[in-house]
Protein backbone atom coordinates (compact mmCIF):
# COMPACT_ATOMS: atom_id res chain seq x y z
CA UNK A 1 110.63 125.42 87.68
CA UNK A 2 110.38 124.12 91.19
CA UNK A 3 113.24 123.46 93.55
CA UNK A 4 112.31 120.14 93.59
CA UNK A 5 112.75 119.74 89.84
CA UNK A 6 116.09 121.59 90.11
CA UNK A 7 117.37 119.01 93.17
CA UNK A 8 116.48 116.44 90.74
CA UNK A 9 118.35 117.61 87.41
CA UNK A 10 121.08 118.03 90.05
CA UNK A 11 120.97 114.30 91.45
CA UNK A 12 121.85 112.68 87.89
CA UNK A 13 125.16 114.21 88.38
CA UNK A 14 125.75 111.25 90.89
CA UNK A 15 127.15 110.61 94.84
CA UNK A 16 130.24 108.99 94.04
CA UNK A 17 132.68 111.57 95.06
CA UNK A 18 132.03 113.63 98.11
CA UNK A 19 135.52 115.25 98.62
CA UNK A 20 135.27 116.10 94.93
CA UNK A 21 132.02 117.95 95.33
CA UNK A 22 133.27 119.29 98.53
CA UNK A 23 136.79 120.88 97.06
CA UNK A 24 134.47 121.71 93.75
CA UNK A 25 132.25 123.72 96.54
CA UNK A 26 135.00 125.21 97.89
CA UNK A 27 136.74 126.71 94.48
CA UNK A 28 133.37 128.18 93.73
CA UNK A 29 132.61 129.65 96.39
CA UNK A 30 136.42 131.55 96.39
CA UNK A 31 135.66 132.09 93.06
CA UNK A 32 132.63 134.62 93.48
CA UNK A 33 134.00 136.03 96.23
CA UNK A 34 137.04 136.93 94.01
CA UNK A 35 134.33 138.92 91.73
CA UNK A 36 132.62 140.47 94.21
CA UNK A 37 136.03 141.56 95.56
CA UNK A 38 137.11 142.74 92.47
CA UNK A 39 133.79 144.79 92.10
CA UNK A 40 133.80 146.51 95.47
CA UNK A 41 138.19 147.23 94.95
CA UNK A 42 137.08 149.45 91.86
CA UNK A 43 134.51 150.95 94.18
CA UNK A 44 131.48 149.69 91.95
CA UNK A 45 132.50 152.32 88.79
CA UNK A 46 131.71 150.04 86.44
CA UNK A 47 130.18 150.84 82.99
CA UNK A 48 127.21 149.42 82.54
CA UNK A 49 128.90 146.71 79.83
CA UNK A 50 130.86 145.83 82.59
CA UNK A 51 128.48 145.72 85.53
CA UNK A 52 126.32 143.16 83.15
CA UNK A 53 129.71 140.69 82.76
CA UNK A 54 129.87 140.61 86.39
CA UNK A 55 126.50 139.73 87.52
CA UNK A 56 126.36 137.22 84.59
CA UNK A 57 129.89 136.17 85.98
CA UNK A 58 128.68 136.06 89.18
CA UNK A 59 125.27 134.45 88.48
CA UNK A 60 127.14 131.75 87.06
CA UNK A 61 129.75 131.32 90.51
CA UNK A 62 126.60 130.98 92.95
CA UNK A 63 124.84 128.68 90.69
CA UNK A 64 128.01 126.32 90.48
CA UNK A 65 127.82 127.25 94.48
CA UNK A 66 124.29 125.95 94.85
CA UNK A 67 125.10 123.05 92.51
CA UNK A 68 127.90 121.81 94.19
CA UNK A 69 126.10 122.31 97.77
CA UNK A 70 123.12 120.21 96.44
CA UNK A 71 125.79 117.15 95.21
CA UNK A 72 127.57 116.91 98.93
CA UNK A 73 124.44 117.22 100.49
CA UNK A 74 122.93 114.29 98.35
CA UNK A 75 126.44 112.21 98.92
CA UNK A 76 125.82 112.02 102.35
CA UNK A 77 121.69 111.24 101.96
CA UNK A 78 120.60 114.83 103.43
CA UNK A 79 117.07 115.90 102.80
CA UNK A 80 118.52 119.52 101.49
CA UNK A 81 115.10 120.92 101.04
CA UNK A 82 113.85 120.45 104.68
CA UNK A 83 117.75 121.20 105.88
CA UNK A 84 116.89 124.65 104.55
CA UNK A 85 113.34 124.59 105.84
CA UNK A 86 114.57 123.82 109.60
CA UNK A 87 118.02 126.48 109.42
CA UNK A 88 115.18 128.77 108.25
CA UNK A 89 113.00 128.50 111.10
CA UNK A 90 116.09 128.42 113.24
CA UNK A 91 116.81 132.04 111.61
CA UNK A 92 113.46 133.24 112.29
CA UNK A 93 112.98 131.98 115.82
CA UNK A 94 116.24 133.73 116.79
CA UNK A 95 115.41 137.04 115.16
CA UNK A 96 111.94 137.20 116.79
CA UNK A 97 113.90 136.97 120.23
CA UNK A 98 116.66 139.20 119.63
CA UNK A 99 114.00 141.87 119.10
């Protein structure tokens, strides 16, 4: 599936509420970090049962992430796919000078 497909299952969610998406964003994002915090306090010991719940866990945190990013972006009409493109170059650019 493209990205493009995946912005547009995304969209039918609607723009109404950008502070909703924006608080949603928010939760989510506290939310994996609370895994990935939980994962590095017990120093990564996990069985493997356990290692699989968490990166399912965790799988399903950055996807609400990237969901929720794509929704406030949309609310407020920005073209998310070339916002990424143009941050990207930006990245690039500034790592070929810094070297």
């Amino acid at each position: 599936m493209k990205l493009k497909q995946i912005f547009e299952m995304i969209e039918n969610y609607g723009r109404d509420y950008a502070s909703y998406w924006g608080c949603a964003l928010a939760g989510e994002v506290g939310e994996a970090c609370n895994l990935i915090k939980k994962f590095e306090r017990d120093g990564g010991e996990w069985d493997r049962k356990q290692y699989e719940v968490f990166l399912e866990k965790l799988g399903e945190e950055l996807a609400d992430v990237f969901i929720y990013t794509v929704l406030t972006a949309e609310h407020f009409e920005i073209d998310f796919e070339f916002a990424i493109l143009q941050k990207l170059y930006k990245l690039k650019e500034r790592r070929e000078n810094n070297e």
